[in-house]
N, C-alpha and C. Protein backbone atom coordinates (compact mmCIF):
# COMPACT_ATOMS: atom_id res chain seq x y z
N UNK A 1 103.67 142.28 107.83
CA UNK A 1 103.09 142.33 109.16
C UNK A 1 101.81 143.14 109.14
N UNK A 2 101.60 143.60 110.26
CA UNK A 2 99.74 144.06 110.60
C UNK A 2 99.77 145.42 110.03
N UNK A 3 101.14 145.90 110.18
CA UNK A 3 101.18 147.34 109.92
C UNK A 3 101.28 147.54 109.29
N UNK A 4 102.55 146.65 107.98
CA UNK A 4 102.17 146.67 106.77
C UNK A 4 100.98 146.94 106.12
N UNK A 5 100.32 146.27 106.78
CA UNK A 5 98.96 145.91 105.47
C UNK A 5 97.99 147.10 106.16
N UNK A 6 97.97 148.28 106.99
CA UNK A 6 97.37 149.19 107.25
C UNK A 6 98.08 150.32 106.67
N UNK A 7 99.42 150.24 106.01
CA UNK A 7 99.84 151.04 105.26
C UNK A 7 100.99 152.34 106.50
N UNK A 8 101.17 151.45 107.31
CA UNK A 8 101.22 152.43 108.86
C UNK A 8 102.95 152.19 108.89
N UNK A 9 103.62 150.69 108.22
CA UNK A 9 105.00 150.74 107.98
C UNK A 9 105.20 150.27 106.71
N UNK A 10 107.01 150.82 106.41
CA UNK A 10 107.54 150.52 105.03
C UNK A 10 108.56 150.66 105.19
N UNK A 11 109.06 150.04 103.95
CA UNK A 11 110.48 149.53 104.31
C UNK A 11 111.28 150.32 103.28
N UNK A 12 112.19 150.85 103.68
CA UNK A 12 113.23 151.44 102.44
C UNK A 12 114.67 150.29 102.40
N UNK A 13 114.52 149.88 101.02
CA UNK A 13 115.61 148.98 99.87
C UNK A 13 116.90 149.73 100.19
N UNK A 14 118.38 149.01 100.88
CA UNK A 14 118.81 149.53 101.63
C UNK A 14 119.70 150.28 99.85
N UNK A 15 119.86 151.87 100.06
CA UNK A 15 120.71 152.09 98.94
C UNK A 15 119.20 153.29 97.93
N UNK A 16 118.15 152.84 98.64
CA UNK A 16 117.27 153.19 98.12
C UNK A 16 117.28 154.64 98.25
N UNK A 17 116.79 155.68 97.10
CA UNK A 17 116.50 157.13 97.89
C UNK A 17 115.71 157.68 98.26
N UNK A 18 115.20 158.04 99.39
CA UNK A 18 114.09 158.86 99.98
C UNK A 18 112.86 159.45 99.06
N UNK A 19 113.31 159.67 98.11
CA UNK A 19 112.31 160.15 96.75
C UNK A 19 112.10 158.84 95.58
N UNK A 20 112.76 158.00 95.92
CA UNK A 20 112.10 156.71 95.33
C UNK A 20 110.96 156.13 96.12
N UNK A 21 110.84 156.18 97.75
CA UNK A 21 109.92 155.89 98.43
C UNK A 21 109.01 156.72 98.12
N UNK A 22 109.04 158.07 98.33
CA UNK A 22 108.44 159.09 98.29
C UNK A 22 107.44 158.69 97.04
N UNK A 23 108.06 158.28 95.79
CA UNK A 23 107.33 157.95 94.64
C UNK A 23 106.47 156.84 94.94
N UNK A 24 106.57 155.79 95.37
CA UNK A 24 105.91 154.97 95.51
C UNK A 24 104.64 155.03 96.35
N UNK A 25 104.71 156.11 97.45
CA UNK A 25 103.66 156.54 98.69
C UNK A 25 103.11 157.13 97.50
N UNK A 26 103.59 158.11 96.53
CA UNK A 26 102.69 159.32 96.05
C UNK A 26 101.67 157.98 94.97
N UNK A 27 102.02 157.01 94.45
CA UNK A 27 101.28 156.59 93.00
C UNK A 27 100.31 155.73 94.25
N UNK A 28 100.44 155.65 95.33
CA UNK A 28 99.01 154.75 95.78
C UNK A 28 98.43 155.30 96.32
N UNK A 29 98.50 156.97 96.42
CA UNK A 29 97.46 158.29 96.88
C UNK A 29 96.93 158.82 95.32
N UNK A 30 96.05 158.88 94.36
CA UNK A 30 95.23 159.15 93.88
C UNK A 30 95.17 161.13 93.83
N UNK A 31 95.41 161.63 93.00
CA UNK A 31 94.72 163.10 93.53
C UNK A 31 93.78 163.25 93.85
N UNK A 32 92.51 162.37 93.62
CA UNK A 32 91.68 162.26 93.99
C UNK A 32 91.21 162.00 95.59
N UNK A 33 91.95 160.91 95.80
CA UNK A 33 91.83 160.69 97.66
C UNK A 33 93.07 161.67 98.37
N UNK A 34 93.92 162.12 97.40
CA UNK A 34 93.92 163.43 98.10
C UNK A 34 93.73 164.42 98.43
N UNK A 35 92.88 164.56 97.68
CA UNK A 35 91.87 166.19 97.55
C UNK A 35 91.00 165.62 98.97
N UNK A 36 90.28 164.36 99.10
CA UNK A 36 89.67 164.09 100.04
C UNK A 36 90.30 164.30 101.47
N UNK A 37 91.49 163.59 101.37
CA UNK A 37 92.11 163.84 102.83
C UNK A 37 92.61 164.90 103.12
N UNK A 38 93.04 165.73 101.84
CA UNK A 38 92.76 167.10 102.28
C UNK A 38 91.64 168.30 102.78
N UNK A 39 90.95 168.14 102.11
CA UNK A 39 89.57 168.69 102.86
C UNK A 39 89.32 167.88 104.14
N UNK A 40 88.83 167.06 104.34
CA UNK A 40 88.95 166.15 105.75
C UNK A 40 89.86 166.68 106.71
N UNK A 41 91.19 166.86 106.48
CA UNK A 41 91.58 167.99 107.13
C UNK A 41 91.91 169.19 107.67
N UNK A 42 91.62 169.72 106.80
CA UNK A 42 91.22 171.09 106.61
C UNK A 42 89.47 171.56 107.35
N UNK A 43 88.32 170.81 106.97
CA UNK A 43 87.38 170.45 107.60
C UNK A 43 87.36 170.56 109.23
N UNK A 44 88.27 169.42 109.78
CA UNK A 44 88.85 169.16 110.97
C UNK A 44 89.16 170.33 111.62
N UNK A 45 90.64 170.90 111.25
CA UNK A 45 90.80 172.27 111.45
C UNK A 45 90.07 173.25 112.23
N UNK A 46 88.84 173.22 111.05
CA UNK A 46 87.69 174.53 111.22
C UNK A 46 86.85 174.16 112.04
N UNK A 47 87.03 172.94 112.45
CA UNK A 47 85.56 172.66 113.42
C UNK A 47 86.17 172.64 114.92
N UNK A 48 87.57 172.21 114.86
CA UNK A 48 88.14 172.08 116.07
C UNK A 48 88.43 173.44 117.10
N UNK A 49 88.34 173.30 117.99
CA UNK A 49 88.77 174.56 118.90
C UNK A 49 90.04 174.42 119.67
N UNK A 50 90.95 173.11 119.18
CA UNK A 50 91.91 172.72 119.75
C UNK A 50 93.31 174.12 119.93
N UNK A 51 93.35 174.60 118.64
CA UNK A 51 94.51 175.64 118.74
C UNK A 51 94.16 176.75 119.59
N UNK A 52 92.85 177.39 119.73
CA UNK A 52 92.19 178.32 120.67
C UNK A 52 92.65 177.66 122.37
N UNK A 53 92.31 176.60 122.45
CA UNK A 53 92.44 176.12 123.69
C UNK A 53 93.68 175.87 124.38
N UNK A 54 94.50 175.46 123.03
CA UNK A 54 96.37 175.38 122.86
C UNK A 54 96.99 176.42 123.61
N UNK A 55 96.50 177.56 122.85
CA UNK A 55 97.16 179.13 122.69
C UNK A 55 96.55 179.57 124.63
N UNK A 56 95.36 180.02 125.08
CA UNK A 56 94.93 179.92 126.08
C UNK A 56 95.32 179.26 127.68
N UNK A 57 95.20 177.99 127.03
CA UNK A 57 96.48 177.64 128.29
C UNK A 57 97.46 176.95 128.08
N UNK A 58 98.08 177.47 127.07
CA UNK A 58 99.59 177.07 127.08
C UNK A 58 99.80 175.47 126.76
N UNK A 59 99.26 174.87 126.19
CA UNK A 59 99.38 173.57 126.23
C UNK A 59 100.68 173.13 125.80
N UNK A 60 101.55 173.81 124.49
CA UNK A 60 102.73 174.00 124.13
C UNK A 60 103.75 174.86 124.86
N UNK A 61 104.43 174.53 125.74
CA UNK A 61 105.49 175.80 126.54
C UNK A 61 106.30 176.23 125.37
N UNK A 62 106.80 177.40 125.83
CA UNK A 62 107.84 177.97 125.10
C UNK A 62 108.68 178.08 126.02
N UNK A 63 109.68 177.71 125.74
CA UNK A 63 111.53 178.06 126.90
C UNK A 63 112.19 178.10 125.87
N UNK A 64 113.36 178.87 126.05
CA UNK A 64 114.24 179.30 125.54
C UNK A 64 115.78 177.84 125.85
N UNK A 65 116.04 177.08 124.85
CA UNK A 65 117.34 176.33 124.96
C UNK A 65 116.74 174.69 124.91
N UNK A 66 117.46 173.70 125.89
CA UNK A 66 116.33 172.62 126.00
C UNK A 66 116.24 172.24 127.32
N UNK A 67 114.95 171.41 127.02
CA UNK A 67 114.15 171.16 128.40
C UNK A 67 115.02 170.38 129.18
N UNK A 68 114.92 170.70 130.40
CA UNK A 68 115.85 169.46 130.87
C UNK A 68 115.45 168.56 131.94
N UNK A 69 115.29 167.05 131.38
CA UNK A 69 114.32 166.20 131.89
C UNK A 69 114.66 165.67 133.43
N UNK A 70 115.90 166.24 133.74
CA UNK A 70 116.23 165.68 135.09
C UNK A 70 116.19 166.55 136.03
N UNK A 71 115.63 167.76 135.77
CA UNK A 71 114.58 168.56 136.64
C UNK A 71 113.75 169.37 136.16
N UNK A 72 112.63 168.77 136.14
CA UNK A 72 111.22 169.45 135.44
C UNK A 72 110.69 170.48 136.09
N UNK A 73 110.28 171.26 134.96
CA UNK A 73 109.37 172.66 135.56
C UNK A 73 107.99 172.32 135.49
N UNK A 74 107.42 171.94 134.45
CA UNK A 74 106.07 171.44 134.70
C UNK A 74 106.02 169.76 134.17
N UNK A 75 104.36 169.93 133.76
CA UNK A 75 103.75 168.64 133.27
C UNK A 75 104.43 168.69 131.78
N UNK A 76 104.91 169.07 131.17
CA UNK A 76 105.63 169.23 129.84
C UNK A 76 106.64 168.08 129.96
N UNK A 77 107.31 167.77 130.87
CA UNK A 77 108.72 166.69 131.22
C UNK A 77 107.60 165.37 130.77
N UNK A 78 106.75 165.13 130.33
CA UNK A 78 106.27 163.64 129.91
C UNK A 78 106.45 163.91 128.82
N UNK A 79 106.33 165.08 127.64
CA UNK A 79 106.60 164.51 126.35
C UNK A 79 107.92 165.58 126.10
N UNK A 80 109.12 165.43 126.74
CA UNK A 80 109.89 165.88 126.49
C UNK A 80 109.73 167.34 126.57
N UNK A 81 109.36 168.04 127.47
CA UNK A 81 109.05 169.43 127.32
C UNK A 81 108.15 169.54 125.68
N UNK A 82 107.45 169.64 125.00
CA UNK A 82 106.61 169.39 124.05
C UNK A 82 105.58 169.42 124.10
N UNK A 83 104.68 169.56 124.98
CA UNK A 83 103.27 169.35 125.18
C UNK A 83 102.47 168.86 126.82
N UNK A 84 101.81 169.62 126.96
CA UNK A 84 101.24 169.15 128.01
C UNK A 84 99.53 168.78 127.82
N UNK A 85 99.51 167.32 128.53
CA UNK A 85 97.95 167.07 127.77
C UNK A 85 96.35 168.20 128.73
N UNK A 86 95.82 168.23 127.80
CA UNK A 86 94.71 169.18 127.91
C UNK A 86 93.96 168.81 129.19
N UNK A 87 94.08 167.74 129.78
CA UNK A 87 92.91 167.24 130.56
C UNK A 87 93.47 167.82 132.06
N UNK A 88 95.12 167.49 131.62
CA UNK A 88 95.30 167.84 133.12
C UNK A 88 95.78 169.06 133.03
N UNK A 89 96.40 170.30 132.16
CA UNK A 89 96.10 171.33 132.25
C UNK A 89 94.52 172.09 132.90
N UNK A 90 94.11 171.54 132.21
CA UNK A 90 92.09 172.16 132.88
C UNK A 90 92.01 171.49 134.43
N UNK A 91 92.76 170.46 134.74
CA UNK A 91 92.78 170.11 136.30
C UNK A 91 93.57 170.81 136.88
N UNK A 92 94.71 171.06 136.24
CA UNK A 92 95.71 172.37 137.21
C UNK A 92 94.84 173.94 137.14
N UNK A 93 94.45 174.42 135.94
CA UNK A 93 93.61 175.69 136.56
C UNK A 93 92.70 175.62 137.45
N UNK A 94 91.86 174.06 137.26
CA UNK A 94 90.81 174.58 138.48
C UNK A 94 91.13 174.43 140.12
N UNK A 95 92.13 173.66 139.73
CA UNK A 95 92.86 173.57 141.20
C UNK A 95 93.78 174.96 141.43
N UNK A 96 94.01 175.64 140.86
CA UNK A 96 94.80 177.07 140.93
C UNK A 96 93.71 178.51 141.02
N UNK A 97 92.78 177.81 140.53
CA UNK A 97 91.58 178.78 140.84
C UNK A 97 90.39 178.55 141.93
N UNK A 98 90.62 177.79 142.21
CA UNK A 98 89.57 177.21 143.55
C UNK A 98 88.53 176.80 142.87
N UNK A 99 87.59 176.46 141.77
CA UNK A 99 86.93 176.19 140.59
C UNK A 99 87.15 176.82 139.58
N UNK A 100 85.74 176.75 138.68
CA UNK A 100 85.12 177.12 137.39
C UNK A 100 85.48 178.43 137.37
N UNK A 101 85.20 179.22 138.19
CA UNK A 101 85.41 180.95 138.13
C UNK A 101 86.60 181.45 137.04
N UNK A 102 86.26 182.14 135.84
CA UNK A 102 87.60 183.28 135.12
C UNK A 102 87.69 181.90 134.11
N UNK A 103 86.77 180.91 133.98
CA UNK A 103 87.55 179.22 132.51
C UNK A 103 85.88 179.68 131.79
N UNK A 104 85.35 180.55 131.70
CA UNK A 104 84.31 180.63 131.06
C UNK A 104 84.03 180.31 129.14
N UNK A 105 85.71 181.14 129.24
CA UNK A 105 86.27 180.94 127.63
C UNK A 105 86.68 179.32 127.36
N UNK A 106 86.95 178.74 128.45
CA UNK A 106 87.90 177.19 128.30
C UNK A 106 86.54 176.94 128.17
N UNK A 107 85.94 176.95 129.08
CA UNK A 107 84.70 175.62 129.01
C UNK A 107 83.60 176.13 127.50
N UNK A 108 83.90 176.82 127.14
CA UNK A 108 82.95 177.41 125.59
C UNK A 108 83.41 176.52 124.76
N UNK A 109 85.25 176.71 124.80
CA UNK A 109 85.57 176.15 123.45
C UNK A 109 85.58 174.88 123.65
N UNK A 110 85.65 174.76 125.00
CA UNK A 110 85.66 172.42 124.79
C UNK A 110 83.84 172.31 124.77
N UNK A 111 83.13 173.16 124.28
CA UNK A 111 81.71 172.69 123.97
C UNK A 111 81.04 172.28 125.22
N UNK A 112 81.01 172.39 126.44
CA UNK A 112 80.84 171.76 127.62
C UNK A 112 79.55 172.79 128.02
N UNK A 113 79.10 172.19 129.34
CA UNK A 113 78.32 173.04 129.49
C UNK A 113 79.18 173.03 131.07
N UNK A 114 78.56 174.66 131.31
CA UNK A 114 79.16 175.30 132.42
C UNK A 114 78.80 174.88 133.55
N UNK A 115 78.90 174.68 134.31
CA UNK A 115 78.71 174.81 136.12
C UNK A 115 79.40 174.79 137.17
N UNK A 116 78.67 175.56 137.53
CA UNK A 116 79.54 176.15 139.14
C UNK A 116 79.42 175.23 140.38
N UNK A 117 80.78 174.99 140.96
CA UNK A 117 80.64 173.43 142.13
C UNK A 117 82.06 174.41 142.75
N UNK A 118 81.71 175.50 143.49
CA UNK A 118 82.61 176.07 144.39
C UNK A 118 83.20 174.98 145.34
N UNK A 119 84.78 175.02 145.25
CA UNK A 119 85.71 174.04 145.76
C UNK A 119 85.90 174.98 147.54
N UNK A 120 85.57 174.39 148.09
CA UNK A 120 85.54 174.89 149.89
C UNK A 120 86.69 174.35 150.52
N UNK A 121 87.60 175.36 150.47
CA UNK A 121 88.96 174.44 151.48
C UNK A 121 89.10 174.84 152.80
N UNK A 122 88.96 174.37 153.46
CA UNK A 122 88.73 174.29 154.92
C UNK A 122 89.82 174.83 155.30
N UNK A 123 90.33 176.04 155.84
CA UNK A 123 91.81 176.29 155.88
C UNK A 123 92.67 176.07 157.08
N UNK A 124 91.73 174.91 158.13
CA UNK A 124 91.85 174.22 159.16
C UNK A 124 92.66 172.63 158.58
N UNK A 125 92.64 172.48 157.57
CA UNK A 125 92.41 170.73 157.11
C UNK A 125 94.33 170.42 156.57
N UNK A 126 94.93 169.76 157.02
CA UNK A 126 95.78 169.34 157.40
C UNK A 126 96.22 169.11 155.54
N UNK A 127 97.49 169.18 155.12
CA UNK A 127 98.27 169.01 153.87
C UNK A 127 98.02 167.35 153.52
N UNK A 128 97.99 166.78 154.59
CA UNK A 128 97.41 164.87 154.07
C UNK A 128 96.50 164.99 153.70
N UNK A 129 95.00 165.58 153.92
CA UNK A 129 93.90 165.66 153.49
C UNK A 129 93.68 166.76 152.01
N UNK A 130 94.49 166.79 151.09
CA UNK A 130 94.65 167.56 149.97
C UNK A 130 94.46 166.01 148.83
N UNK A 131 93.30 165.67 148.53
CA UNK A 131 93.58 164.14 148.13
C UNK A 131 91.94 164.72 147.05
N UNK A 132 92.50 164.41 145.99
CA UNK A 132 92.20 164.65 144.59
C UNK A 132 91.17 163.89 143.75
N UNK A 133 89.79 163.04 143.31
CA UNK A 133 89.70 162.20 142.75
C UNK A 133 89.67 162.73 141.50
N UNK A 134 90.46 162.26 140.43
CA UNK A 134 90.30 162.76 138.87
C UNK A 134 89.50 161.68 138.32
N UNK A 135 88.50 161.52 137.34
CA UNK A 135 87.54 160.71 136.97
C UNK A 135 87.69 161.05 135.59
N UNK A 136 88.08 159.86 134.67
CA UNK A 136 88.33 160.22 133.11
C UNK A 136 87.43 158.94 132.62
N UNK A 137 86.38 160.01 132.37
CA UNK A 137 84.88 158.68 131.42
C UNK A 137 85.75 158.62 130.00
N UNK A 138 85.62 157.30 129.30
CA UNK A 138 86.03 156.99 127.96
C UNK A 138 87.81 156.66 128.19
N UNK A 139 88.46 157.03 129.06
CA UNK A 139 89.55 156.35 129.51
C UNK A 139 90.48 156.97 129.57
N UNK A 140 91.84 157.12 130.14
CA UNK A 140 93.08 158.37 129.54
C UNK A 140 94.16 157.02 129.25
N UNK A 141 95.38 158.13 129.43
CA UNK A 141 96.29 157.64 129.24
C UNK A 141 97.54 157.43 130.35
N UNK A 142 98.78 156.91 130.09
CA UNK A 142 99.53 156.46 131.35
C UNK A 142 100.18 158.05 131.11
N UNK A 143 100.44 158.52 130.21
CA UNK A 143 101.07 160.21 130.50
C UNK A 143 100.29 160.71 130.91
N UNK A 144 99.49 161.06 131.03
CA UNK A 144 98.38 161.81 131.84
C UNK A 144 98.28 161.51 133.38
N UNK A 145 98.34 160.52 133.46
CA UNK A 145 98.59 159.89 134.71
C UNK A 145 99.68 160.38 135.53
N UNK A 146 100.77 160.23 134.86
CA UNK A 146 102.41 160.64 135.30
C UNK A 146 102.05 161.78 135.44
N UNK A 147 101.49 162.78 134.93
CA UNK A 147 101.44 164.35 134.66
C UNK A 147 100.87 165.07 135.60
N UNK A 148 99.38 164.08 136.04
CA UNK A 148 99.19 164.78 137.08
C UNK A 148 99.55 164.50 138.32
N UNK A 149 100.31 163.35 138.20
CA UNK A 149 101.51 162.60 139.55
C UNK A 149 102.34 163.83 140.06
N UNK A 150 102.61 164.07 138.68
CA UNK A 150 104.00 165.38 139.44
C UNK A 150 103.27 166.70 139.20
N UNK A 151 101.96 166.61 139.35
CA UNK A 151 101.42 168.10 139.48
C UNK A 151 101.32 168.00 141.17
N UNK A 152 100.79 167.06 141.62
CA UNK A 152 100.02 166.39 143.23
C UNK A 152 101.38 166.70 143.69
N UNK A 153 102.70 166.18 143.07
CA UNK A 153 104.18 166.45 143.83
C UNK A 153 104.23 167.90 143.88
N UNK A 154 104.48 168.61 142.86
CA UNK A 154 104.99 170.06 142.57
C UNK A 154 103.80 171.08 144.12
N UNK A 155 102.53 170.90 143.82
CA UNK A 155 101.76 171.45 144.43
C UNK A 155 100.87 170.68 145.90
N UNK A 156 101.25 169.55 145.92
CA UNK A 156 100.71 169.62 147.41
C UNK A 156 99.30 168.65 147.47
N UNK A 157 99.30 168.29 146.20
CA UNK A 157 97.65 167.02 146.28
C UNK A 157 98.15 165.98 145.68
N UNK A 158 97.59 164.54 146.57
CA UNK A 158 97.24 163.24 146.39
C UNK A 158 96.48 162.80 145.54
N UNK A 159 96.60 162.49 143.83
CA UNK A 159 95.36 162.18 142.95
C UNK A 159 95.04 160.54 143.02
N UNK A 160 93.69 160.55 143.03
CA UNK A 160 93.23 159.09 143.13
C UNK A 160 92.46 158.82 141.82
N UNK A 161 92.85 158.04 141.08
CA UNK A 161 92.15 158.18 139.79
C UNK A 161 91.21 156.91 139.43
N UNK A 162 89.90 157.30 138.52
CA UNK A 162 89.07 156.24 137.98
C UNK A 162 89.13 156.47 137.32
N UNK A 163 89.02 155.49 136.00
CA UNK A 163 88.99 155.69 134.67
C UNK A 163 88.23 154.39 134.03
N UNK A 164 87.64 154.35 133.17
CA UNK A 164 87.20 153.20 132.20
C UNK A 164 88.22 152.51 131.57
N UNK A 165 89.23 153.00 131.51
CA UNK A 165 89.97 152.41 130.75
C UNK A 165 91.01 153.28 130.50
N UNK A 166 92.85 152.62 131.21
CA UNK A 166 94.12 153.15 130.66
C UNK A 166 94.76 152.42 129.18
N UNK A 167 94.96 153.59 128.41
CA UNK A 167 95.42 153.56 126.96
C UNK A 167 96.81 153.50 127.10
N UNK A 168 97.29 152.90 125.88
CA UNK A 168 98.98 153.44 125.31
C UNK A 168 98.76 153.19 123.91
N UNK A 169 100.25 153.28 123.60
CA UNK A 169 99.89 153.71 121.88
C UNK A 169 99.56 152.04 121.19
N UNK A 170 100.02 151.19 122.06
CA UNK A 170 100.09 149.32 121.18
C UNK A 170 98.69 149.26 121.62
N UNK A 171 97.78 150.06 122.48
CA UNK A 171 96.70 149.51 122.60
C UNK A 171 95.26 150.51 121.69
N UNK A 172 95.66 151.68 121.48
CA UNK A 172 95.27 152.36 120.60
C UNK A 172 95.24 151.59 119.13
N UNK A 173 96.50 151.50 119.34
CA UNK A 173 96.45 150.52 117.51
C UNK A 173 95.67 149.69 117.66
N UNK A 174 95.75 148.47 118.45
CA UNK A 174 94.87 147.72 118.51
C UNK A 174 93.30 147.43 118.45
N UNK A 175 92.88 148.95 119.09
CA UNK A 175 91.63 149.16 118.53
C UNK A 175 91.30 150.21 117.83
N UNK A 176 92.22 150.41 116.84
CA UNK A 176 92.19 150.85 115.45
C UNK A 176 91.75 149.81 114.33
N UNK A 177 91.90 148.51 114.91
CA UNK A 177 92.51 147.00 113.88
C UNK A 177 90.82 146.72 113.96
N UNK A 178 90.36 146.64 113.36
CA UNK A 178 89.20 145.43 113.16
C UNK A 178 89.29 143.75 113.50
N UNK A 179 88.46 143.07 113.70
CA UNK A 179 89.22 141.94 114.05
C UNK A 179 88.34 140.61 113.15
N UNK A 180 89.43 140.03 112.69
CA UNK A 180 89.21 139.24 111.71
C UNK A 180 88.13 138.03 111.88
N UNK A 181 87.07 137.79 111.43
CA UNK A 181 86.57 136.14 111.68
C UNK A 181 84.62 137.35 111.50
């Protein structure tokens, strides 16, 4: 199949042992292209500011026992208590902070440039009128979506979203694939 031949599935010979596969992955990696994909990642690593940004706002919860999906504490209940995605974390602080004010460090490490667009809440304006537009250029995803669904629930805003384009993982692959002809 497609995935086969991207090297992305394999099949274990039923009876087979885990270190017979194991052998076979290792003789069509090269030390050579692994020294490469090791540096490449390692590279990655050092350039990324992802774990800074991780650690900062919590993108990983920590709780003690397990999560329990049939009543969620946060945006974490989309990947199983496991992760909460970055985009809508940075939408819950600035909505918890009334803007930009005290994310000086967030907005450094996502490389961005800063500006100030003081959020004015009218403290006359009725709980229906708490209505959100989130705008994701280059496209998100349907968890992200869900995530900040039950942020708008948990806290009190209506998100209306634009995007270029909603992802999932069969459509990610897909334009991973080159296309033949």
């Amino acid at each position: 199949t497609l995935f086969r031949s991207f090297g992305l599935l394999t099949e274990q010979v039923a009876g087979e042992a885990i270190s017979a596969v194991e052998n076979k992955v290792s003789k069509l990696v090269t030390d050579k292209a692994a020294g490469k994909l090791s540096d490449a990642f390692s590279s990655l690593a050092r350039k990324s500011n992802f774990r800074g940004l991780s650690k900062k706002l919590s993108l990983i919860p920590r709780f003690d026992g397990e999560y329990d999906l049939k009543v969620p504490k946060d945006m974490a209940y989309i990947f199983s208590g496991a992760y909460i995605p970055l985009s809508c974390k940075i939408i819950e602080q600035v909505l918890d902070r009334k803007g930009w004010s005290g994310m000086e460090e967030i907005v450094r490490l996502l490389n961005g440039n800063e500006f100030a667009d003081p959020m004015s809440l009218d403290s006359n304006s009725s709980d229906s009128q708490r209505l959100i537009l989130a705008v994701f250029l280059g496209g998100c995803t349907f968890s992200e979506i869900a995530a900040l669904r039950f942020l708008g629930k948990e806290k009190g805003y209506k998100f209306i979203f634009l995007t270029t384009a909603i992802t999932n993982s069969s459509r990610m692959l897909e334009m991973m694939i080159e296309p033949k002809g």
